[in-house]
C-alpha atoms as a PDB file:
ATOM      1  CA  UNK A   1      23.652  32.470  73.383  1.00  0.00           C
ATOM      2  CA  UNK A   2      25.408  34.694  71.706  1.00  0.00           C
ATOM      3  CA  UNK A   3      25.833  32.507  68.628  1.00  0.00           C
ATOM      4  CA  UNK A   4      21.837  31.688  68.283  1.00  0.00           C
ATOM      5  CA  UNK A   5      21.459  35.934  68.029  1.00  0.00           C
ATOM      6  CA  UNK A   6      23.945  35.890  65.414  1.00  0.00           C
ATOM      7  CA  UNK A   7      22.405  32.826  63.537  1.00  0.00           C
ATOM      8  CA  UNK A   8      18.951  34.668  63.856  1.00  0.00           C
ATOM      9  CA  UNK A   9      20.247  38.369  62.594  1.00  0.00           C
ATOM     10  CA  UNK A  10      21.440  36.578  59.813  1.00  0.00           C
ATOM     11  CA  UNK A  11      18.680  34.469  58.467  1.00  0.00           C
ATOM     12  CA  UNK A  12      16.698  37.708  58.875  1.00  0.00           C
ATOM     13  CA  UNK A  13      19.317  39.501  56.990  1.00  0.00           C
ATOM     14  CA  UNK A  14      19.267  37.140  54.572  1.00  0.00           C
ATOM     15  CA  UNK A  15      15.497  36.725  53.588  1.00  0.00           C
ATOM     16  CA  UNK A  16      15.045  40.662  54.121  1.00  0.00           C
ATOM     17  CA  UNK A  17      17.342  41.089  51.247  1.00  0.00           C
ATOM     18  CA  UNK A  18      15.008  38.050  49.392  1.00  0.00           C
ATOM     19  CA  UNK A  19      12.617  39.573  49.572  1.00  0.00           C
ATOM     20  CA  UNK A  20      14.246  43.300  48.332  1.00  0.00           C
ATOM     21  CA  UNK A  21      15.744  41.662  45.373  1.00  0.00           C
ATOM     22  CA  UNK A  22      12.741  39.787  44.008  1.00  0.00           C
ATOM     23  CA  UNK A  23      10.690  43.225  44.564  1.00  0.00           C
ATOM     24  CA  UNK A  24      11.537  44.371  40.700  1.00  0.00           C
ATOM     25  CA  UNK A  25      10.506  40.023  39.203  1.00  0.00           C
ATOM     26  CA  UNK A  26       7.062  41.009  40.082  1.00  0.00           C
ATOM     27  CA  UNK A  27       7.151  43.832  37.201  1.00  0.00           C
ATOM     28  CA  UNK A  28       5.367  43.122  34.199  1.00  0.00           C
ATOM     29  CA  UNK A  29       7.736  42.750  31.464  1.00  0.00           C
ATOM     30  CA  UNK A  30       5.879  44.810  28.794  1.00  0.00           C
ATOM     31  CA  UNK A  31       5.851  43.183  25.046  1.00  0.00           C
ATOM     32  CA  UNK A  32       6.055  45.500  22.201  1.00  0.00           C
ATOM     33  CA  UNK A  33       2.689  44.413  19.892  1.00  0.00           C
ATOM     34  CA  UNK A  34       4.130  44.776  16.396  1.00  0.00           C
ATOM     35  CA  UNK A  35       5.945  42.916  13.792  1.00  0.00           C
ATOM     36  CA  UNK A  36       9.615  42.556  15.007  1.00  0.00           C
ATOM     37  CA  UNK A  37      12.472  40.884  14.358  1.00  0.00           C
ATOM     38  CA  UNK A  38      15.852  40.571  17.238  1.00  0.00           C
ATOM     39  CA  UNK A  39      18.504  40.803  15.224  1.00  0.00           C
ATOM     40  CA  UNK A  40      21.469  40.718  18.156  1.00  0.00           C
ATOM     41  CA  UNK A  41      21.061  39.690  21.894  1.00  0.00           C
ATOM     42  CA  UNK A  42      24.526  39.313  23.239  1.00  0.00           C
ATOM     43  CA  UNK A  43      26.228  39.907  26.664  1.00  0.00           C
ATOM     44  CA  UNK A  44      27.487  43.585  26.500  1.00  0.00           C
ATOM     45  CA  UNK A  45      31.695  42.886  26.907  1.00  0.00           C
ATOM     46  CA  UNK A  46      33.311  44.682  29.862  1.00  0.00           C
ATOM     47  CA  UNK A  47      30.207  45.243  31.904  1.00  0.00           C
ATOM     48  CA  UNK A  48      29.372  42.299  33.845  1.00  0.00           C
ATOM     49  CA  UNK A  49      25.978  41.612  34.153  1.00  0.00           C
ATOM     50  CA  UNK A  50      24.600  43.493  31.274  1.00  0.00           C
ATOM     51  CA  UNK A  51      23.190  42.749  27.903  1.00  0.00           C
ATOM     52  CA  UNK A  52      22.299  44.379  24.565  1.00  0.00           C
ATOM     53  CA  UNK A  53      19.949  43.488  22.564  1.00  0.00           C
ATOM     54  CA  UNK A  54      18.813  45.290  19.070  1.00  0.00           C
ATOM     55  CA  UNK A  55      15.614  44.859  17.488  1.00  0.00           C
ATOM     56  CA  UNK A  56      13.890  45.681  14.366  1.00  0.00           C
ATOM     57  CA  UNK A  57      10.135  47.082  14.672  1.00  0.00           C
ATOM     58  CA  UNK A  58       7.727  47.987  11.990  1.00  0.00           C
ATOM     59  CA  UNK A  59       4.314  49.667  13.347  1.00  0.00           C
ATOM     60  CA  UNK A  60       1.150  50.030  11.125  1.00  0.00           C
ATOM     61  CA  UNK A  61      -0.361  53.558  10.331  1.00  0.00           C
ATOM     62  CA  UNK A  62      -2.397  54.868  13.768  1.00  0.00           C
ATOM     63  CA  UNK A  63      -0.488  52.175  16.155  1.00  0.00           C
ATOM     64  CA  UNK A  64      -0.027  53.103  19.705  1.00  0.00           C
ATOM     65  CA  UNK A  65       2.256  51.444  21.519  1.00  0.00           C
ATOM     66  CA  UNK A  66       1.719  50.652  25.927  1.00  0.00           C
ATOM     67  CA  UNK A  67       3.009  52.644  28.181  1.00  0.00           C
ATOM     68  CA  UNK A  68       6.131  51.672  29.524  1.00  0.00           C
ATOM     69  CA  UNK A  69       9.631  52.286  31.224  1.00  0.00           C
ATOM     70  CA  UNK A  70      13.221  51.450  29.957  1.00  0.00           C
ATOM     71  CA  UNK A  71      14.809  50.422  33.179  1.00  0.00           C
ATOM     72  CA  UNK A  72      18.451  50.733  31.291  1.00  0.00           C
ATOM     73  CA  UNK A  73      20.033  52.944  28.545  1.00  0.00           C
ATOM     74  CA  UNK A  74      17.768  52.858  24.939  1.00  0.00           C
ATOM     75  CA  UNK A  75      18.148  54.470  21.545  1.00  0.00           C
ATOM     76  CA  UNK A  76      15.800  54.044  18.734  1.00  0.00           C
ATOM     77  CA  UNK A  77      17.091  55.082  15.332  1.00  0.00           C
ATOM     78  CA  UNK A  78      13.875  55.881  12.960  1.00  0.00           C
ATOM     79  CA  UNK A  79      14.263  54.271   9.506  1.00  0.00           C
ATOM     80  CA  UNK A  80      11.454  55.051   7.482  1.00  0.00           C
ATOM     81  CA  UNK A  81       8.396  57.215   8.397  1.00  0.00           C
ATOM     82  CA  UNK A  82       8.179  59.508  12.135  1.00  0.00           C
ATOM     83  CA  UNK A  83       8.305  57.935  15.615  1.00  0.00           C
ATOM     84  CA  UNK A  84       5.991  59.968  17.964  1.00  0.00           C
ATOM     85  CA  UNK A  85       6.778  59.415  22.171  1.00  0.00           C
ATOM     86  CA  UNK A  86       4.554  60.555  24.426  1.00  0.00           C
ATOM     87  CA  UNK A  87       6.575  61.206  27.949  1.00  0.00           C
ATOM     88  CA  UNK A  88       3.582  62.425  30.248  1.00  0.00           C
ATOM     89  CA  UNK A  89       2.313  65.450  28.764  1.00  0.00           C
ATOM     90  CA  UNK A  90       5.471  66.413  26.595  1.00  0.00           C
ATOM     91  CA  UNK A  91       5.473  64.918  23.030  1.00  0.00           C
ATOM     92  CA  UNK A  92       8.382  64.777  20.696  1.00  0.00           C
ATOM     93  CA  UNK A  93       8.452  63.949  17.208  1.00  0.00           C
ATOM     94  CA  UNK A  94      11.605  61.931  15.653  1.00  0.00           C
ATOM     95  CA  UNK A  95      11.674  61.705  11.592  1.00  0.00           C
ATOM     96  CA  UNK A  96      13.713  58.813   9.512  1.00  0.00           C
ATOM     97  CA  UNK A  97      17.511  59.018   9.765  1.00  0.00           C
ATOM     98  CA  UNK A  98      16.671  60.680  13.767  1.00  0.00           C
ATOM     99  CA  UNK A  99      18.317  59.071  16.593  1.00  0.00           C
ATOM    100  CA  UNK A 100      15.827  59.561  20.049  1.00  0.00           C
ATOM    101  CA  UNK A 101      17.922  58.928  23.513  1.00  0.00           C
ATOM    102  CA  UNK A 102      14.820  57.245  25.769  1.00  0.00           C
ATOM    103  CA  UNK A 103      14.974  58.420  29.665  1.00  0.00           C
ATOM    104  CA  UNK A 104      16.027  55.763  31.825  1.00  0.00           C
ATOM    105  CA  UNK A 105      12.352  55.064  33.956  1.00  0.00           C
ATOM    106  CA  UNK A 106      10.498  57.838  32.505  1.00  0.00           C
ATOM    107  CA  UNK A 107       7.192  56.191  31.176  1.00  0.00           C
ATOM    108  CA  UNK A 108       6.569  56.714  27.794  1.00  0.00           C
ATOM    109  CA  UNK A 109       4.450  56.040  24.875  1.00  0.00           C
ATOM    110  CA  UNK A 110       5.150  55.478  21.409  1.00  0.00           C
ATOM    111  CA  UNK A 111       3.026  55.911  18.016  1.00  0.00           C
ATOM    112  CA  UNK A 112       3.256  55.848  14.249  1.00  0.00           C
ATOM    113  CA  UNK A 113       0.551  58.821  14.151  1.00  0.00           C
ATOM    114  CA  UNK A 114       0.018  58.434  10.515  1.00  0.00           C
ATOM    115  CA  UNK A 115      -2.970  57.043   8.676  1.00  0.00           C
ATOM    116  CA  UNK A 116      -1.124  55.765   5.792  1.00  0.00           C
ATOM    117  CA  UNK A 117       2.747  55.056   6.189  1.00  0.00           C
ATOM    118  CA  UNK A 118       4.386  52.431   8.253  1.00  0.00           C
ATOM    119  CA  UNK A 119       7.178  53.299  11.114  1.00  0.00           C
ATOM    120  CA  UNK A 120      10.339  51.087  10.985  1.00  0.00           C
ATOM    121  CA  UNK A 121      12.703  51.858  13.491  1.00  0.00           C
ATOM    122  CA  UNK A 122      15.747  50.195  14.954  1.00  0.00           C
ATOM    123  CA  UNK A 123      15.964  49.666  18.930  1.00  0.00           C
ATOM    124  CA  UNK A 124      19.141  49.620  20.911  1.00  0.00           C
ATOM    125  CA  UNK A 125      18.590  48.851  24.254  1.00  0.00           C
ATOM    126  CA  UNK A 126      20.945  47.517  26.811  1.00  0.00           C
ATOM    127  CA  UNK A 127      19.827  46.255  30.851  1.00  0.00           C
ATOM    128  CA  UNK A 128      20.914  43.478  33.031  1.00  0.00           C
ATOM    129  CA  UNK A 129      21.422  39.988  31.626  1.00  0.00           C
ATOM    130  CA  UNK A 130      17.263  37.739  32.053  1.00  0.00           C
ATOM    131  CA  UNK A 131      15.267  41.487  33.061  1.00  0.00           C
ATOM    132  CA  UNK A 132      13.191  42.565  30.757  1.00  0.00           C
ATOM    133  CA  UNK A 133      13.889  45.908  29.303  1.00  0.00           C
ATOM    134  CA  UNK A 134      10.671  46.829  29.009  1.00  0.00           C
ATOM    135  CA  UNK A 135       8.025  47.237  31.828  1.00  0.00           C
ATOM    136  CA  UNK A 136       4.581  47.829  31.793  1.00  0.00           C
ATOM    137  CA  UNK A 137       3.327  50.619  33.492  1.00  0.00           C
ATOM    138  CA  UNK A 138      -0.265  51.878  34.445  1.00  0.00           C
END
């Protein structure tokens, strides 16, 4: 008797923490909708489990990114023109040769607010090894 309780705590043990871990593969990974390029994807050494991945963006005059969360560490590093990120009501401003820090799961938006020069920027971004590192938020 006593073994059939432990089988049973078990198996519901065991698909309650299913069902936890696949919570997070239902969020839409969210796909940045400009010209890019990844230059390096690679396992990040001496953290198991996590990867980096740097990528090369160029957005048109007026482009306005989706809003979205980083749910790991990112740094974009403005090449040419200004980076604008909306973070819910604050706005910062980031001009070539500017490094901007993201906040971890802070949804955010990002535009080239000019009318005539592109944005290039360079994006650093490191999370766990097949999660996106971007997700779409509402």
């Amino acid at each position: 008797m006593k073994s059939s309780y432990l089988i049973k705590s078990v198996t519901v043990s065991f698909v309650l923490a299913l069902i936890v871990s696949f919570q997070g593969v239902s969020a839409e990974e969210y796909v940045l909708k400009a010209v890019t390029k990844k230059l390096h994807q690679a396992p990040l050494h001496g953290v198991d489990g996590k990867e980096m991945t740097v990528i090369h963006a160029d957005l048109p005059p007026k482009f306005v990114g989706g809003k979205h969360i980083h749910p790991g560490p990112v740094f974009v590093y403005v090449l040419e023109g200004e980076l604008t990120v909306n973070l819910g009501g604050e706005t910062k401003t980031f001009k070539a040769g500017e490094l901007y820090a993201e906040d971890i799961n802070t949804a955010m938006v990002g535009e080239n607010i000019s009318s005539s020069d592109d944005l290039e920027i360079l994006i650093f971004q490191v999370g766990d090894i097949g999660k996106p590192m971007m997700i779409k938020v509402e």
